[in-house]
C-alpha atoms as a PDB file:
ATOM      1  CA  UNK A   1       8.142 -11.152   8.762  1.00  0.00           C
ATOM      2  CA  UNK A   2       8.023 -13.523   5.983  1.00  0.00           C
ATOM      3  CA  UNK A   3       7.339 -11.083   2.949  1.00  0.00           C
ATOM      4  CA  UNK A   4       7.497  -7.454   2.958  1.00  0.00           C
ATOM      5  CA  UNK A   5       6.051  -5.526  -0.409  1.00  0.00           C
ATOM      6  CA  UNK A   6       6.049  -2.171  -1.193  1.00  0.00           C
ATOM      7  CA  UNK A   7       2.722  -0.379  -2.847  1.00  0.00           C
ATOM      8  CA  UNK A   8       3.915   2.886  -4.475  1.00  0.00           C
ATOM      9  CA  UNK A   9       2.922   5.152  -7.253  1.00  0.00           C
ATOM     10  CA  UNK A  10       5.714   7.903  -7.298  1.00  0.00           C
ATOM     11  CA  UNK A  11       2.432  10.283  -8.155  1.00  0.00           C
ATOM     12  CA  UNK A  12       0.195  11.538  -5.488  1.00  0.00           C
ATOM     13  CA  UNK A  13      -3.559  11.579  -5.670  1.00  0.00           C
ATOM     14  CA  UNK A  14      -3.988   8.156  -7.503  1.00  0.00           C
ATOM     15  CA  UNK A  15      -5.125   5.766  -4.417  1.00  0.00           C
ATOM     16  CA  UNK A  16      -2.173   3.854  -3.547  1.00  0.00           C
ATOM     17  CA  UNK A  17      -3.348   4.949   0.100  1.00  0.00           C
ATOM     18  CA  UNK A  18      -7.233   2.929   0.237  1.00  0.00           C
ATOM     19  CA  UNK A  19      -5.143   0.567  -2.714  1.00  0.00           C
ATOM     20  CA  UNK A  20      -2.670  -0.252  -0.118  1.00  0.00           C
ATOM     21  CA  UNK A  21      -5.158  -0.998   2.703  1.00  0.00           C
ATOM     22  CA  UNK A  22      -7.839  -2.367   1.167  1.00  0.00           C
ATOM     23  CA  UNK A  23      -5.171  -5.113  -0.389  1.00  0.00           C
ATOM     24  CA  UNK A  24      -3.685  -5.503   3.151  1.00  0.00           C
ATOM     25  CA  UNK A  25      -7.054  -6.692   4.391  1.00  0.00           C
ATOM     26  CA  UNK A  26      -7.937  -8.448   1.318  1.00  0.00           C
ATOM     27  CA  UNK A  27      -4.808 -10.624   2.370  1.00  0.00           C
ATOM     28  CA  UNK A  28      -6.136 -11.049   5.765  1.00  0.00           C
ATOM     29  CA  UNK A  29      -8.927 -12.385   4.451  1.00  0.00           C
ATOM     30  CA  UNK A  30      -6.851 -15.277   3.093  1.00  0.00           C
ATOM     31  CA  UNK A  31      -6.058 -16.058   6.759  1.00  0.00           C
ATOM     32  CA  UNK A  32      -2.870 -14.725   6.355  1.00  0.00           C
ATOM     33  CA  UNK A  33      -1.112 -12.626   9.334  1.00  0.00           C
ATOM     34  CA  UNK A  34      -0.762  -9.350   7.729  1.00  0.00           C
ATOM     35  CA  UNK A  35       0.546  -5.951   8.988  1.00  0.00           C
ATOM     36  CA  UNK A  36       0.902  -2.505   6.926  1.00  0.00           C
ATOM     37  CA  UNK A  37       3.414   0.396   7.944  1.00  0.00           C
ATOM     38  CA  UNK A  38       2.403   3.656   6.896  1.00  0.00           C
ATOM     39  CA  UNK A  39       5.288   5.185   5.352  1.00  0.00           C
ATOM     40  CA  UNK A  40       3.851   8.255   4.259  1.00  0.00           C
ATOM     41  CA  UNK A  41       5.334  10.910   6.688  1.00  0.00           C
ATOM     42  CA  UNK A  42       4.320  13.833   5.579  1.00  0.00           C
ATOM     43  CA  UNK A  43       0.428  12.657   4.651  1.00  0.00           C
ATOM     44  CA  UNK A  44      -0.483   9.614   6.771  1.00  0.00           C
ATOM     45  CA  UNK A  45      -3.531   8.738   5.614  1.00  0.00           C
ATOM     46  CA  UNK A  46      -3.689   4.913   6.819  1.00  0.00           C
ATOM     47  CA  UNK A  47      -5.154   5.379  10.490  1.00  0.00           C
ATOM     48  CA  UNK A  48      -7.802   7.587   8.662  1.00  0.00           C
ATOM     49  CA  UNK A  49      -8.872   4.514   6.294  1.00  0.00           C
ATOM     50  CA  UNK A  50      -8.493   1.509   8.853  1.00  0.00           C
ATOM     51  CA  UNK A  51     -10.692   4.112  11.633  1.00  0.00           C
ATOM     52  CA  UNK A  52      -8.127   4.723  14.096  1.00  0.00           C
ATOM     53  CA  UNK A  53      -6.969   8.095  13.667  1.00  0.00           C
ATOM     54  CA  UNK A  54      -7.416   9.230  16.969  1.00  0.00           C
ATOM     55  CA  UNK A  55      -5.509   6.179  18.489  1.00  0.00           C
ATOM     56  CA  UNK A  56      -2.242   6.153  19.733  1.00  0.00           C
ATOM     57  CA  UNK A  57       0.681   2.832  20.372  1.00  0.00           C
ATOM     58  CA  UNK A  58       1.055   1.505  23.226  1.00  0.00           C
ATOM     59  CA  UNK A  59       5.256   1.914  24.305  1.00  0.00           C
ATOM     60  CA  UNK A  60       6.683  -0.710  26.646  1.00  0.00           C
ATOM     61  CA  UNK A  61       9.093  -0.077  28.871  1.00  0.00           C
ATOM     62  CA  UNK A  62      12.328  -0.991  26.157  1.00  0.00           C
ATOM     63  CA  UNK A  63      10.860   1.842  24.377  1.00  0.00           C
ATOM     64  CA  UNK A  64       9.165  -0.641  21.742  1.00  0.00           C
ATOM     65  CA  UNK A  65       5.933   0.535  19.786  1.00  0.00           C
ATOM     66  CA  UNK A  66       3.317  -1.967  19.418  1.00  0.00           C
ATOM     67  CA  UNK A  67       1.296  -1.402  16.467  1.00  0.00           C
ATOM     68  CA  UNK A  68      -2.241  -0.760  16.938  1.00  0.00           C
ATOM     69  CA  UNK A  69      -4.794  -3.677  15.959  1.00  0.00           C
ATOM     70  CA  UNK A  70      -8.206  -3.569  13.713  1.00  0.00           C
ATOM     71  CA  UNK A  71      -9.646  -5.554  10.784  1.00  0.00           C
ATOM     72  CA  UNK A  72      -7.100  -8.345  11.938  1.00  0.00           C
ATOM     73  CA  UNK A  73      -4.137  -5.978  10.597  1.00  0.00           C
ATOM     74  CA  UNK A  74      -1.419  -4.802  12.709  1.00  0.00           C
ATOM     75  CA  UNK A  75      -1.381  -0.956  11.908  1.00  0.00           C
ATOM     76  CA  UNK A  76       1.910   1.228  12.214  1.00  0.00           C
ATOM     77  CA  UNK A  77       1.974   4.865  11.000  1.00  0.00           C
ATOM     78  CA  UNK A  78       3.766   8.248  11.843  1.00  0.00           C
ATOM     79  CA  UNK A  79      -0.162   9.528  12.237  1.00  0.00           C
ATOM     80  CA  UNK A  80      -0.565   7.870  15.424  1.00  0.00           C
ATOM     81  CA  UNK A  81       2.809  10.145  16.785  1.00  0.00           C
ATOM     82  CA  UNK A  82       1.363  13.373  15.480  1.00  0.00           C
ATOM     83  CA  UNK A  83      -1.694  15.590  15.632  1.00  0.00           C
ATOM     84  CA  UNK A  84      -3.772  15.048  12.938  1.00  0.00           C
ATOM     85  CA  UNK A  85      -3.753  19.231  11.751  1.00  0.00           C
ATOM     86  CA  UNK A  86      -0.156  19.448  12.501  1.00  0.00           C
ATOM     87  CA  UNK A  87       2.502  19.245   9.889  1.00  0.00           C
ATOM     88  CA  UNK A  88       6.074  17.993   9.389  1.00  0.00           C
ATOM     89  CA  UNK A  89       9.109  19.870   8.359  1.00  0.00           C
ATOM     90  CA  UNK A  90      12.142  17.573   8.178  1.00  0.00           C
ATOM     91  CA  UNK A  91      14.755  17.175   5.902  1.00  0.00           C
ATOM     92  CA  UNK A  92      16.445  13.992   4.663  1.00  0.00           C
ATOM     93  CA  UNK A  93      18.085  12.834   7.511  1.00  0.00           C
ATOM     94  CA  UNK A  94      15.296  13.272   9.808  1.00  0.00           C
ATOM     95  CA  UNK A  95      12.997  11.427   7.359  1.00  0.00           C
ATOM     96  CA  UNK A  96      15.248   8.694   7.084  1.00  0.00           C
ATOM     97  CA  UNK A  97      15.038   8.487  11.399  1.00  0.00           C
ATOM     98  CA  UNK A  98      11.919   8.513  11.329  1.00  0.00           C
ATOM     99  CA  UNK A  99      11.145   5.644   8.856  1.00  0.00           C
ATOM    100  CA  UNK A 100      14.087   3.607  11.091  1.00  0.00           C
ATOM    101  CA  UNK A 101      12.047   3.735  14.564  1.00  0.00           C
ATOM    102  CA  UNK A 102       8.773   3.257  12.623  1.00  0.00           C
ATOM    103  CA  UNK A 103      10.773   0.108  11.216  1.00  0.00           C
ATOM    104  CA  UNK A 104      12.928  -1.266  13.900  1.00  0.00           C
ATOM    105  CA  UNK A 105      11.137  -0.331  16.559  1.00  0.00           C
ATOM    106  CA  UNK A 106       7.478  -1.742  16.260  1.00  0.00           C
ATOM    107  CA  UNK A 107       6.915  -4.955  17.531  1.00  0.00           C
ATOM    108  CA  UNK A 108       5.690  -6.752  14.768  1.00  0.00           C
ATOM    109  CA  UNK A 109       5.728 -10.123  15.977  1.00  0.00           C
ATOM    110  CA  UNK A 110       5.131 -12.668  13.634  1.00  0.00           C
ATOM    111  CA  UNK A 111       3.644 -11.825   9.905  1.00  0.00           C
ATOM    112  CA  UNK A 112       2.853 -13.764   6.435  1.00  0.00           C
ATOM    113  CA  UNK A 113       3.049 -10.017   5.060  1.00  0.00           C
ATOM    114  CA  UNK A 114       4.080  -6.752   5.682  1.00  0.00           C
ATOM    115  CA  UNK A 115       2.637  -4.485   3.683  1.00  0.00           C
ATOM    116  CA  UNK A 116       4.083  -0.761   3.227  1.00  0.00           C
ATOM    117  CA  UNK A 117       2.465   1.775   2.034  1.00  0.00           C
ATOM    118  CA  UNK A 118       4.848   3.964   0.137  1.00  0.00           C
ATOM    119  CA  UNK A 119       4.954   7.797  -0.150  1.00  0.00           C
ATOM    120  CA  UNK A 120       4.323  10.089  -3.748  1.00  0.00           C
ATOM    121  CA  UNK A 121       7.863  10.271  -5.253  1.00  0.00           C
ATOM    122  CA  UNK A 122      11.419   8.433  -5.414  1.00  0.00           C
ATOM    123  CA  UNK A 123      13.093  10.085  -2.702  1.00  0.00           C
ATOM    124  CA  UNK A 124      14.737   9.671   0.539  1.00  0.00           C
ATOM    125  CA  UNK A 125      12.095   7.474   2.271  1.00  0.00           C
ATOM    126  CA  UNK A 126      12.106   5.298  -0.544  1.00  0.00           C
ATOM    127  CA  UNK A 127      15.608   4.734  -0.156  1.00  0.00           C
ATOM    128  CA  UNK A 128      16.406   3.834   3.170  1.00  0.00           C
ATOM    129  CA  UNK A 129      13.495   1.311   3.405  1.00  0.00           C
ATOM    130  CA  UNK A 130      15.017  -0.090   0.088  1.00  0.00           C
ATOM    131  CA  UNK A 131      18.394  -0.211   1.544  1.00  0.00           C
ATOM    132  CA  UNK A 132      17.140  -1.632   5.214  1.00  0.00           C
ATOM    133  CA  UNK A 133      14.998  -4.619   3.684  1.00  0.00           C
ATOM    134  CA  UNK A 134      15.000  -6.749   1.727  1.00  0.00           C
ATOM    135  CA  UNK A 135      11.483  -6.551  -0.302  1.00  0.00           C
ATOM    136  CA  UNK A 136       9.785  -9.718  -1.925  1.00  0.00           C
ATOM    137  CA  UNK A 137       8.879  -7.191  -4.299  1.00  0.00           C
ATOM    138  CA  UNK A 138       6.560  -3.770  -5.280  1.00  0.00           C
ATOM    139  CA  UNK A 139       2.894  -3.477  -6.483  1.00  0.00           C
ATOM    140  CA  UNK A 140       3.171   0.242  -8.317  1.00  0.00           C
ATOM    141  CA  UNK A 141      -0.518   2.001  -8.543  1.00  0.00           C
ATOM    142  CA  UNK A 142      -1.756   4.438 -11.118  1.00  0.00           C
ATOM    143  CA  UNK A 143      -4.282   6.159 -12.959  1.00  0.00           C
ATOM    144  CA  UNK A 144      -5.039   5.325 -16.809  1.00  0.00           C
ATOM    145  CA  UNK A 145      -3.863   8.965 -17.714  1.00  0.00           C
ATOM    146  CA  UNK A 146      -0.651  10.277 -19.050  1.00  0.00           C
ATOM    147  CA  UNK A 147      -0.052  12.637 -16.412  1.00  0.00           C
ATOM    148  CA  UNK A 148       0.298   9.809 -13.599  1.00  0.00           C
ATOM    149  CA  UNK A 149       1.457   6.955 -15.920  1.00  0.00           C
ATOM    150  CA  UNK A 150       5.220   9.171 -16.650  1.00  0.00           C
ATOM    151  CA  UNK A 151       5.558   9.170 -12.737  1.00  0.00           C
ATOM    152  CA  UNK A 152       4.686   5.460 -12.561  1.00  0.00           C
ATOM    153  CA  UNK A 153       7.230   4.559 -14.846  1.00  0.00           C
ATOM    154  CA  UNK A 154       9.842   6.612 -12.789  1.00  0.00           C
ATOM    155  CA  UNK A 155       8.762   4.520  -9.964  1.00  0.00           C
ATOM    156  CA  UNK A 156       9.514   1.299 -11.683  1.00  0.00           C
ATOM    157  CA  UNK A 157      12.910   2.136 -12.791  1.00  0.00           C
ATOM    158  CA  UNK A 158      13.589   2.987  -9.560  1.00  0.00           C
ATOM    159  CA  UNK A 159      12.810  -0.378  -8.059  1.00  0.00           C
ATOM    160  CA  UNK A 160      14.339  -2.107 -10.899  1.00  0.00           C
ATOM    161  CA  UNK A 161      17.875   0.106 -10.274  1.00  0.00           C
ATOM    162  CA  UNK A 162      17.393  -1.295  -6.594  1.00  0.00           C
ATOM    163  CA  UNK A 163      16.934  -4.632  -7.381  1.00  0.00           C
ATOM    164  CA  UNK A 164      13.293  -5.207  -6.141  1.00  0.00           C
ATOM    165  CA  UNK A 165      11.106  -7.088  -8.203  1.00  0.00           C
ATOM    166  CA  UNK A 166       7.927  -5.773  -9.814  1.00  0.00           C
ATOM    167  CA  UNK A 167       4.817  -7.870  -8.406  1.00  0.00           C
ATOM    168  CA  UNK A 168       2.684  -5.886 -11.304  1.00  0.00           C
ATOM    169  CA  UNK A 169       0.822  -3.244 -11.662  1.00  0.00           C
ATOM    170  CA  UNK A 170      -2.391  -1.865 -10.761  1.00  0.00           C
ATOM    171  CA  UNK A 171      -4.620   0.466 -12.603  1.00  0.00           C
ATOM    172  CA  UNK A 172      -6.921   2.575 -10.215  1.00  0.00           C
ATOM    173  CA  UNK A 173      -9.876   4.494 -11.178  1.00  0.00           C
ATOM    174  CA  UNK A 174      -9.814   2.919 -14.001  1.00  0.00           C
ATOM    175  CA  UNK A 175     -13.752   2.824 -14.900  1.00  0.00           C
ATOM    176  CA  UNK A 176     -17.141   4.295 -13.766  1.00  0.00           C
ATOM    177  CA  UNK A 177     -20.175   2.625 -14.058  1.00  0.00           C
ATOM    178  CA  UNK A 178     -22.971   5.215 -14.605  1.00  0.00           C
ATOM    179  CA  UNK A 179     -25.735   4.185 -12.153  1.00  0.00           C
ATOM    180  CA  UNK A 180     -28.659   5.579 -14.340  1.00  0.00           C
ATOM    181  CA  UNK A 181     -27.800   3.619 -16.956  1.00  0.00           C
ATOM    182  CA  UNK A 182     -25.042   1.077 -16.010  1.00  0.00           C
ATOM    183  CA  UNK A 183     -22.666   2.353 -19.146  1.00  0.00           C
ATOM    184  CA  UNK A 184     -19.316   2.031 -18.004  1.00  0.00           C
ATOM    185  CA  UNK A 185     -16.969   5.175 -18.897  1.00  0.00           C
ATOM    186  CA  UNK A 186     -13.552   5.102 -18.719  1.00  0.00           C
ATOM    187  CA  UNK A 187     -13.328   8.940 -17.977  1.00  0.00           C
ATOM    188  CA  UNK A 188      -9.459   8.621 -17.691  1.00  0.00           C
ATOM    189  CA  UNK A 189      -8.695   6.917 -20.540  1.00  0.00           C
ATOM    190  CA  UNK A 190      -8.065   3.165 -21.167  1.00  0.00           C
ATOM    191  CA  UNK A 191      -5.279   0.789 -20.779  1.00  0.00           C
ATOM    192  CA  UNK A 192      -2.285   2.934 -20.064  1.00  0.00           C
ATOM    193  CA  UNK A 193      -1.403   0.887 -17.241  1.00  0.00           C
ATOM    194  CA  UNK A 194      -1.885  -2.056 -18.703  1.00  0.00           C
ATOM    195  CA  UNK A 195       0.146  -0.984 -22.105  1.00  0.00           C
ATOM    196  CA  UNK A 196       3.327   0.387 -19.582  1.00  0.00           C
ATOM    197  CA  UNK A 197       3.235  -3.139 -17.600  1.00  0.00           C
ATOM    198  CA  UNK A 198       3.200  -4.869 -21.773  1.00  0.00           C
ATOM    199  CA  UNK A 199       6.514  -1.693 -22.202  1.00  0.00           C
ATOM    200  CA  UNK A 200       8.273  -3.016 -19.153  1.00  0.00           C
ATOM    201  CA  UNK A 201       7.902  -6.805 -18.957  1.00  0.00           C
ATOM    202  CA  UNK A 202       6.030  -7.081 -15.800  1.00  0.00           C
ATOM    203  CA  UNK A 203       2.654  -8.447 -14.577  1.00  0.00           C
ATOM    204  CA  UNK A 204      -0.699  -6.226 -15.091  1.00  0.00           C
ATOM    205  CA  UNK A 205      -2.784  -7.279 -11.753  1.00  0.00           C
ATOM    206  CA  UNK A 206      -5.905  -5.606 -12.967  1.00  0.00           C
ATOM    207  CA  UNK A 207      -8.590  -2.363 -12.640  1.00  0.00           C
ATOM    208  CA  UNK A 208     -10.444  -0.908  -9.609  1.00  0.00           C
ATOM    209  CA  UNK A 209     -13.186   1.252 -10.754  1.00  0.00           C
ATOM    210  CA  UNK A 210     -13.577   4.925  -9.730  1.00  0.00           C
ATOM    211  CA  UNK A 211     -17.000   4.058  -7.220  1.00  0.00           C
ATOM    212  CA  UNK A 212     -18.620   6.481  -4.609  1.00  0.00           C
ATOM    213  CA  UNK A 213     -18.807   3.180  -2.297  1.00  0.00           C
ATOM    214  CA  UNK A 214     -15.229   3.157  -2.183  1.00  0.00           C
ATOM    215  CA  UNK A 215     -14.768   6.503  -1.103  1.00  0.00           C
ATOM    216  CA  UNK A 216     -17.862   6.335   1.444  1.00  0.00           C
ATOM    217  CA  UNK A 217     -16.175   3.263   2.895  1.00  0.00           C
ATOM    218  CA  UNK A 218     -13.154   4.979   3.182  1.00  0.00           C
ATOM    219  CA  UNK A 219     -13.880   8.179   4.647  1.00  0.00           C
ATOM    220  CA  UNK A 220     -15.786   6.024   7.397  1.00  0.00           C
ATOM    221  CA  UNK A 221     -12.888   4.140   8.721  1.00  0.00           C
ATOM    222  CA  UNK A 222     -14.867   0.789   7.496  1.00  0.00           C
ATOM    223  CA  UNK A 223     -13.042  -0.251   4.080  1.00  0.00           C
ATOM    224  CA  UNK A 224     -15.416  -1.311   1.383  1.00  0.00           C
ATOM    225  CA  UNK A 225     -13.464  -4.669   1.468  1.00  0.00           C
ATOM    226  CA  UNK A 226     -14.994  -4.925   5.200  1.00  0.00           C
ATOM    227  CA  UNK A 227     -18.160  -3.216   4.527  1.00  0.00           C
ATOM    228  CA  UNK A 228     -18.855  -4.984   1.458  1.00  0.00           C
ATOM    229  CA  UNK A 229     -16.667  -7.844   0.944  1.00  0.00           C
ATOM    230  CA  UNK A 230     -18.862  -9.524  -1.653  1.00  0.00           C
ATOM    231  CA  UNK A 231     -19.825  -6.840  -2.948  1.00  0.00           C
ATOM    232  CA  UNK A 232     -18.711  -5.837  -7.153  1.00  0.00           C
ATOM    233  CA  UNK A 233     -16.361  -3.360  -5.981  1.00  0.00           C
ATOM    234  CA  UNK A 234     -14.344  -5.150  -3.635  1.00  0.00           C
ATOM    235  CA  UNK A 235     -14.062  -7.803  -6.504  1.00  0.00           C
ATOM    236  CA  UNK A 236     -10.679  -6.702  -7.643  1.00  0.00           C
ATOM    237  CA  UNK A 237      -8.984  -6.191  -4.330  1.00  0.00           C
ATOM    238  CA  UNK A 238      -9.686  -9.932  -3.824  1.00  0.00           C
ATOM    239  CA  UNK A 239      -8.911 -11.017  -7.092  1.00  0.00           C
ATOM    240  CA  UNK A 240      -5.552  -8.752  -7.142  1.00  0.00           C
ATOM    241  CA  UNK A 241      -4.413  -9.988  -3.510  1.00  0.00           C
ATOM    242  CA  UNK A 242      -5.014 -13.367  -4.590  1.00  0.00           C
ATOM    243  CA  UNK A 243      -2.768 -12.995  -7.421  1.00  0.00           C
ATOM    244  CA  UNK A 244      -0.388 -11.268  -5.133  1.00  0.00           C
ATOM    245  CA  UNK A 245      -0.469 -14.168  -2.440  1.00  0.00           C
ATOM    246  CA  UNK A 246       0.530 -16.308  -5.113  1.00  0.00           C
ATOM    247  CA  UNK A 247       3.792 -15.110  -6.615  1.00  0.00           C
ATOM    248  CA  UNK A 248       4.905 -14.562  -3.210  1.00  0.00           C
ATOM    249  CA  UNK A 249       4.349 -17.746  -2.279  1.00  0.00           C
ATOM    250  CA  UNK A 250       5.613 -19.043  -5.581  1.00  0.00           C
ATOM    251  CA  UNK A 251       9.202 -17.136  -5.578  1.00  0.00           C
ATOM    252  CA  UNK A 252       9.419 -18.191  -1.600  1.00  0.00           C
ATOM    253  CA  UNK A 253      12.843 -20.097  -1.270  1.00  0.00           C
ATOM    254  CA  UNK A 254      12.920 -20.610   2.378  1.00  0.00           C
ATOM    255  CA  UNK A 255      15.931 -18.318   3.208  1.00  0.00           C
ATOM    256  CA  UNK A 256      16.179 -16.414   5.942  1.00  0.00           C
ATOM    257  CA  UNK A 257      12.838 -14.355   6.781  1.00  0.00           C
ATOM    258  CA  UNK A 258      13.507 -10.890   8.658  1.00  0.00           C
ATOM    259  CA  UNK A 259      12.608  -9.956  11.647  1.00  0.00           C
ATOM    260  CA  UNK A 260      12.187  -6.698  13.910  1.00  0.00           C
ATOM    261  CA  UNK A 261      12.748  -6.396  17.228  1.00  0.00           C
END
């Protein structure tokens, strides 16, 4: 695995889920080889989003998973190991297991990008992928209000204190575009993630806008970035991924690329 980035946003409910897959596919699209873990444990939403929720990895006989395949991304997620309407009551240690088979025991093979898709918080999880890998860096998600830009700065300090450099930030549902009379409303407010990118020195990637199509697309298992790749809305996953693609290439130094089993 050449590059491994983290998308988080320490607060639920603000799309790093359909962020985080509709990026991984807009990086596929660059003809890159591209694979996203879904790190969420206790609300794996990934096999909903990429349509295979229902779908379970196929073990080989050294007890190695190999991740599920559709859009061109390899697909990895605790979802696949556990009924959809069932939940999960582990503590720390347990969680931390868990994210270890999910990590050392997929078979991966070879990847331009490995994109994971963090869990809500700063916790355990966060931690012992942090510690395992070493990340070419995080894309942190949020909403233009208040509420979810004080958890999105807790998220960034946290990658900063672990030494894993801040790709930029993205703000989601950031706009609406009435479609009566094409006035755009920014019902959340405007620019908070932009101003706390400005507050801590790192990169502002852009705005998604709060669209029905990208909730339709998601609900279907068909991404709007694969149901409508040309489309307005799937604009700024492009744009973003591109920009993404391109500091990652830019701070690649040739060392030593990981690899999993």
């Amino acid at each position: 695995v050449k590059h491994t980035i983290a998308v988080s946003s320490a607060k639920g409910g603000v799309g790093k889920s359909t962020c985080s897959v509709n990026l991984a596919l807009a990086l596929a699209a660059q003809k890159k080889r591209v694979g996203i873990l879904d790190a969420d444990l206790f609300g794996p939403s990934v096999p909903k989003l990429l349509g295979l929720a229902h779908h379970k990895p196929e073990v080989t006989a050294d007890k190695k998973m190999v991740p599920l395949q559709n859009f061109g991304l390899k697909v990895m997620s605790s979802g696949f190991l556990i009924p959809q309407d069932k939940s999960i009551i582990w503590r720390g240690p347990m969680v931390m297991g868990a994210i270890n088979q999910l990590l050392q025991d997929t078979m991966w093979g070879d990847l331009d990008v490995l994109v994971i898709d963090f869990p809500p918080g700063t916790g355990d999880t966060h931690l012992s992928i942090t510690q395992q890998l070493s990340l070419s860096g995080a894309v942190v998600v949020s909403t233009p209000q208040d509420i979810a830009l004080i958890d999105a700065r807790r998220g960034i300090h946290m990658f900063k204190q672990v030494n894993v450099p801040i790709l930029g930030i993205i703000e989601n549902m950031s706009y609406f575009i009435c479609t009566k009379c094409d006035m755009r409303h920014e019902i959340f407010g405007h620019g908070g993630a932009e101003d706390t990118a400005l507050d801590f020195d790192v990169p502002f990637l852009g705005r998604i806008p709060l669209d029905g199509e990208i909730r339709s697309c998601s609900d279907s298992g068909k991404p709007v970035t694969i149901t409508n790749p040309d489309g307005p809305v799937a604009a700024p996953y492009f744009a973003i991924a591109q920009t993404i693609a391109a500091r990652l290439d830019a701070t690649e130094t040739g060392g030593p690329e990981i690899t999993f089993e």
